[in-house]
C-alpha atoms as a PDB file:
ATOM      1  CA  UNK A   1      -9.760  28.516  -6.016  1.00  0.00           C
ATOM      2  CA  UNK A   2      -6.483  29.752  -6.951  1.00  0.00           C
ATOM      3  CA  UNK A   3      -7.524  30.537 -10.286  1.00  0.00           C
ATOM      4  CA  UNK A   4     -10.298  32.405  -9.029  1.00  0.00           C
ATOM      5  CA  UNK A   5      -7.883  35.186  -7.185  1.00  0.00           C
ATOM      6  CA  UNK A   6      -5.628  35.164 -10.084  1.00  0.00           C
ATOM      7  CA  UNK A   7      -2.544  33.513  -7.967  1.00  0.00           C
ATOM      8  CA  UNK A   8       0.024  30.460 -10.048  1.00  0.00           C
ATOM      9  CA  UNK A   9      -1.440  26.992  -8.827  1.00  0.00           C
ATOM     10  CA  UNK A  10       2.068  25.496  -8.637  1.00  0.00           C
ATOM     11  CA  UNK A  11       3.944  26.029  -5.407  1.00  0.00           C
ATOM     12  CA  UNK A  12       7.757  25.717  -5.631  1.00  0.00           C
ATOM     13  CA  UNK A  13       9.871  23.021  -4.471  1.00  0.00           C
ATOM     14  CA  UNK A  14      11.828  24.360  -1.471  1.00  0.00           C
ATOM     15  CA  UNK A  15      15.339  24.351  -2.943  1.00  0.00           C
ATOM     16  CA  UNK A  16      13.966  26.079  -6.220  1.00  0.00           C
ATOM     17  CA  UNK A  17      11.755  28.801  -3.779  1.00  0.00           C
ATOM     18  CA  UNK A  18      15.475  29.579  -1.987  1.00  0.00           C
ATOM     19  CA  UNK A  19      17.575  29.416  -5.208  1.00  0.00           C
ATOM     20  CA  UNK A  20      15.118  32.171  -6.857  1.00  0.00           C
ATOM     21  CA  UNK A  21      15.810  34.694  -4.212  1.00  0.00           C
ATOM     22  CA  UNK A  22      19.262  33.787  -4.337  1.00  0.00           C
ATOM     23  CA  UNK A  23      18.617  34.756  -7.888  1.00  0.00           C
ATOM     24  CA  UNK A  24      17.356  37.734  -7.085  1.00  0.00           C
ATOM     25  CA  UNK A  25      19.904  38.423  -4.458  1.00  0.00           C
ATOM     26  CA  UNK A  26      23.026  38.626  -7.296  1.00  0.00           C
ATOM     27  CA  UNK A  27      20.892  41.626  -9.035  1.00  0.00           C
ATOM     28  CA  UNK A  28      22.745  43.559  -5.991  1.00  0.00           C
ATOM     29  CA  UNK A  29      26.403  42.253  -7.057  1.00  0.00           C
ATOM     30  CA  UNK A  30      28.667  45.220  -8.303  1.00  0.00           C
ATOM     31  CA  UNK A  31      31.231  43.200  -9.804  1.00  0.00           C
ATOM     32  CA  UNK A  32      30.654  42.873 -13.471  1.00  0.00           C
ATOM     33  CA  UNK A  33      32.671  39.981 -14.395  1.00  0.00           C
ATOM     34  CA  UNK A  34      30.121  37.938 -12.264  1.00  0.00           C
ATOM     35  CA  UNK A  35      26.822  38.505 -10.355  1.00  0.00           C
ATOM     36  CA  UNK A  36      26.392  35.812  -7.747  1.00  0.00           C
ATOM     37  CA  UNK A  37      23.659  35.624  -5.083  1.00  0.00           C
ATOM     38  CA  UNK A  38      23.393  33.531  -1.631  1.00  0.00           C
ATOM     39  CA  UNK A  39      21.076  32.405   0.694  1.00  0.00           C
ATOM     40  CA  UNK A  40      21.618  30.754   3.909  1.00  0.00           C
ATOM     41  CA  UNK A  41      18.700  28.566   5.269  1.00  0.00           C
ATOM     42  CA  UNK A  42      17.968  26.819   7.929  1.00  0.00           C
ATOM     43  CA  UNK A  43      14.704  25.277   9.062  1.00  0.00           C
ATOM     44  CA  UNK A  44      13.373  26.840   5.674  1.00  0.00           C
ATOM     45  CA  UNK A  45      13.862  30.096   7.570  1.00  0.00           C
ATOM     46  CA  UNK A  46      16.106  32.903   5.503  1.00  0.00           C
ATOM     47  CA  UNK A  47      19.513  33.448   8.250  1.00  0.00           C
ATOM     48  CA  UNK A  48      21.299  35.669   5.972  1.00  0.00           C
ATOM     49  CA  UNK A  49      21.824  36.713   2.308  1.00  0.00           C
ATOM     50  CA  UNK A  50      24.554  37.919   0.479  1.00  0.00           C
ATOM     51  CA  UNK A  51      26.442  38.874  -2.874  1.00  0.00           C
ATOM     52  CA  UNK A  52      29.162  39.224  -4.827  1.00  0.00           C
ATOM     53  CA  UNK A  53      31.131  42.898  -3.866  1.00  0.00           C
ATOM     54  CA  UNK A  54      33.350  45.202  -2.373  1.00  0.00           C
ATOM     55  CA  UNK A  55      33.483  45.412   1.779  1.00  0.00           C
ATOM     56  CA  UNK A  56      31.387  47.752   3.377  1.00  0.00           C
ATOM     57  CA  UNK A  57      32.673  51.685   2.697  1.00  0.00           C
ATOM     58  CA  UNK A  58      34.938  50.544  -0.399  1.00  0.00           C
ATOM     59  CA  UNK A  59      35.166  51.563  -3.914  1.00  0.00           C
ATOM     60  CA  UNK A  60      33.209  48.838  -6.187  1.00  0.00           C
ATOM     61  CA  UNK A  61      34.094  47.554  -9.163  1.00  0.00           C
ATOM     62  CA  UNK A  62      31.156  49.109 -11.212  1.00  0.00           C
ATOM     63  CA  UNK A  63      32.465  52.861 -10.251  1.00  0.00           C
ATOM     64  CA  UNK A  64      36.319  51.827 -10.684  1.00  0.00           C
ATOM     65  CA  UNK A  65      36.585  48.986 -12.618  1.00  0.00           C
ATOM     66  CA  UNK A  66      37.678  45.351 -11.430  1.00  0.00           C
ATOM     67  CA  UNK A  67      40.856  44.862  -9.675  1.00  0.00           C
ATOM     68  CA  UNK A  68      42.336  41.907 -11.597  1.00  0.00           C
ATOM     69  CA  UNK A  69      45.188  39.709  -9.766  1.00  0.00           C
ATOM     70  CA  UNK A  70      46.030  36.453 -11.768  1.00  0.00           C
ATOM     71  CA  UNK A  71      42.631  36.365 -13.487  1.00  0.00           C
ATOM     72  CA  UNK A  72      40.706  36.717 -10.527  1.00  0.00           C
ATOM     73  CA  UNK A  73      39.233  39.745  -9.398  1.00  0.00           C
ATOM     74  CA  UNK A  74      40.229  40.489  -5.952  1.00  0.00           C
ATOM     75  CA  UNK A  75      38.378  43.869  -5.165  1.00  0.00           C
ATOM     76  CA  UNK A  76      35.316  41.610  -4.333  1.00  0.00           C
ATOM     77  CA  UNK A  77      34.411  39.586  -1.463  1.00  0.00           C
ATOM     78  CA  UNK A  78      32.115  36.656  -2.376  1.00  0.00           C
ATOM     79  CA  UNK A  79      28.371  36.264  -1.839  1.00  0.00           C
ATOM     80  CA  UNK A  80      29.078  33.466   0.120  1.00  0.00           C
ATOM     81  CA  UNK A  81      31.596  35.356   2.345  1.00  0.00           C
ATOM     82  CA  UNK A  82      29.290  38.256   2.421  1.00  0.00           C
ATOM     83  CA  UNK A  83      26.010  35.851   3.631  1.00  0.00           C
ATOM     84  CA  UNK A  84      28.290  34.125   6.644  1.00  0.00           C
ATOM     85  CA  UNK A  85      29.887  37.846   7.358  1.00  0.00           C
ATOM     86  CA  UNK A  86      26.048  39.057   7.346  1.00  0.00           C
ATOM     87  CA  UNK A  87      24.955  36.758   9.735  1.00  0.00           C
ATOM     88  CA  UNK A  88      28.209  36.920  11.758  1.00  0.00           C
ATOM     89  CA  UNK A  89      27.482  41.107  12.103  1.00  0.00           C
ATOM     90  CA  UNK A  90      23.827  40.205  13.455  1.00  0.00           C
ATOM     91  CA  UNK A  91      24.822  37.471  15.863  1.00  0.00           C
ATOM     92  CA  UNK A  92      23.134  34.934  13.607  1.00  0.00           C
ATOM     93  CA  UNK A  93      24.413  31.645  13.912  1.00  0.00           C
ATOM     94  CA  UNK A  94      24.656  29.625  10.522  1.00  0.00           C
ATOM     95  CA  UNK A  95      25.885  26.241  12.004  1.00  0.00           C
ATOM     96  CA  UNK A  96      23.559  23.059  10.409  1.00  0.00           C
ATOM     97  CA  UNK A  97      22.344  25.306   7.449  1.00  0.00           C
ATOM     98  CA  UNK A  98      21.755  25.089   3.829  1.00  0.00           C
ATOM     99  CA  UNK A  99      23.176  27.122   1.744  1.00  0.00           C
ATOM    100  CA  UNK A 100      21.565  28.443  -1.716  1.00  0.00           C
ATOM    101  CA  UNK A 101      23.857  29.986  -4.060  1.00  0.00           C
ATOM    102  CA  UNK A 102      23.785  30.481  -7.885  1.00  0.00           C
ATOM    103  CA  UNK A 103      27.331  29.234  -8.016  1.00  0.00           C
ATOM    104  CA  UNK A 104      29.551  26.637  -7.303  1.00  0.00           C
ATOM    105  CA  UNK A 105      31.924  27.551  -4.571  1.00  0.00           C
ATOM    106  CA  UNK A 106      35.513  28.142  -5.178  1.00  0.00           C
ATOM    107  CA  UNK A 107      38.179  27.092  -2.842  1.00  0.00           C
ATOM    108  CA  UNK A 108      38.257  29.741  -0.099  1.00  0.00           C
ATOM    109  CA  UNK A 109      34.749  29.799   0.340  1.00  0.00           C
ATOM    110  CA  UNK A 110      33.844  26.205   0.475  1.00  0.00           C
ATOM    111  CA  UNK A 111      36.864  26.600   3.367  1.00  0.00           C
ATOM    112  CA  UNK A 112      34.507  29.238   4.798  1.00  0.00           C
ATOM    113  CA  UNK A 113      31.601  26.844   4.596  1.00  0.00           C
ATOM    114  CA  UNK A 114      33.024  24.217   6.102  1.00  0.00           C
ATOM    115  CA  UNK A 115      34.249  26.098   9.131  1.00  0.00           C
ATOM    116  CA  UNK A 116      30.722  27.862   9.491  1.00  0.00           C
ATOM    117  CA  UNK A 117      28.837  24.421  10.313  1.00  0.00           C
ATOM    118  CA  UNK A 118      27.542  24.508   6.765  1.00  0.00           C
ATOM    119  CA  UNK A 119      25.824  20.758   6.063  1.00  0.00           C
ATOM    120  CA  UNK A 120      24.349  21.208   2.358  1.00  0.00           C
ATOM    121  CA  UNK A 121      25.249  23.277  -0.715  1.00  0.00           C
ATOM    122  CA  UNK A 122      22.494  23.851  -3.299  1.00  0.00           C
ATOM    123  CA  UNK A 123      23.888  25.283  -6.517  1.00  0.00           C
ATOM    124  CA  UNK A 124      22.784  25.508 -10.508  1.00  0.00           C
ATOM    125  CA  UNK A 125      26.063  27.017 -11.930  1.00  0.00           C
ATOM    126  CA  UNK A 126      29.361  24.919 -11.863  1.00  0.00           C
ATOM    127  CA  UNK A 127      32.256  26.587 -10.999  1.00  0.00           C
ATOM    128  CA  UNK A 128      35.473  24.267 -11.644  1.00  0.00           C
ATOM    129  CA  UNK A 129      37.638  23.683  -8.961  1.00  0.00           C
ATOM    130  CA  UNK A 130      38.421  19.852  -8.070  1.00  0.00           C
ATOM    131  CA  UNK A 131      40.457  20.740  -4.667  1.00  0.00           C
ATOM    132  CA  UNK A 132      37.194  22.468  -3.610  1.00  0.00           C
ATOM    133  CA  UNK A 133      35.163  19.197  -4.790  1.00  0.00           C
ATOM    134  CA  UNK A 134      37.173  16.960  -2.891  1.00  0.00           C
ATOM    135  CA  UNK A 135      36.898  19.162   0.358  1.00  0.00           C
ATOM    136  CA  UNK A 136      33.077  19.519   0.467  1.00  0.00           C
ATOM    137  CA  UNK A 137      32.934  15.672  -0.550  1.00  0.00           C
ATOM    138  CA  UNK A 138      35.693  14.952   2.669  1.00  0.00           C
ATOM    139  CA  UNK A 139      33.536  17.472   5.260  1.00  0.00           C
ATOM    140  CA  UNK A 140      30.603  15.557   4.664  1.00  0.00           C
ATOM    141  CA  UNK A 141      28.946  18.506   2.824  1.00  0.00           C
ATOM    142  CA  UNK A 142      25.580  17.449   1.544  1.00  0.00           C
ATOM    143  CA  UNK A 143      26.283  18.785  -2.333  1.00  0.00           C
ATOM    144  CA  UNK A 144      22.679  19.151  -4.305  1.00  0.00           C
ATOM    145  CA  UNK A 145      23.200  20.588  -8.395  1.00  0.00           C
ATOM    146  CA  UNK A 146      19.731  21.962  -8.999  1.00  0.00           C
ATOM    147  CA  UNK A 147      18.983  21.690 -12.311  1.00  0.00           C
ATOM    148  CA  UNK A 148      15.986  24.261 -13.581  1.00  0.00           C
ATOM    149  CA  UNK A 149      15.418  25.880 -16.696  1.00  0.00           C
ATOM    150  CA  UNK A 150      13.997  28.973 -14.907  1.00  0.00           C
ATOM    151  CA  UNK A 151      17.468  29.539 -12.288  1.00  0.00           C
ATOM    152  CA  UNK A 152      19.941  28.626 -15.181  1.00  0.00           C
END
């Protein structure tokens, strides 16, 4: 039947379904160094998305150029920031959800997860940071690498 109204006759697995929009979701980032996407999920409903930029009314790196502080560029918030802070500004609670994110989280933000309720982390690109490890791993943070030729 599917063939006959032209639609793909594989559905995809939950955590790839949420880690394509996040995919899609880092199209929006305007820091070029980077483009990272989020998705916050709960109850396979969508809470809140968010990615990689500059806060709300600010100058972004794409029209001014990054704003580089000991490697790092600081101009940006992160898309996981931005997803919580999106949620936060609708009255959206994210406690008990999943998050979807094409990266790894670095320090700050897994400290942001972690303090948001956050109970799982679904992620295809690494992002090295072994103090951030060891604090999802000591929260109890249910850490999933998805591994898919189509997200990487």
């Amino acid at each position: 039947m599917d063939e006959v109204r032209g639609c793909a006759s594989r559905r995809p697995p939950w955590d790839e379904y949420f880690l394509n929009i996040a995919q899609v979701v880092s199209t929006r980032s305007t820091c070029p160094r980077r483009a990272v996407g989020a998705v916050l999920v709960r109850d396979r409903q969508i809470l809140s998305t968010g990615y990689n930029g500059s806060p709300r009314g600010l100058a972004h790196c794409t029209d001014v150029g990054c704003l580089m502080v000991e490697g790092h560029c600081v101009r940006t918030s992160h898309a996981e920031m931005n997803a919580i802070a999106q949620a936060a500004l609708h009255g959206v609670a994210v406690k008990g959800a999943t998050l979807y994110c094409t990266d790894k989280p670095c320090l700050i933000c897994t400290k942001l997860l972690i303090n948001a309720g956050i109970v799982k982390l679904v992620y295809v690109r690494e992002y090295p940071d072994t103090i951030a490890d060891e604090m999802l791993c000591e929260a109890g943070i249910d850490v999933v690498r998805y591994k898919h030729d189509e997200i990487d």
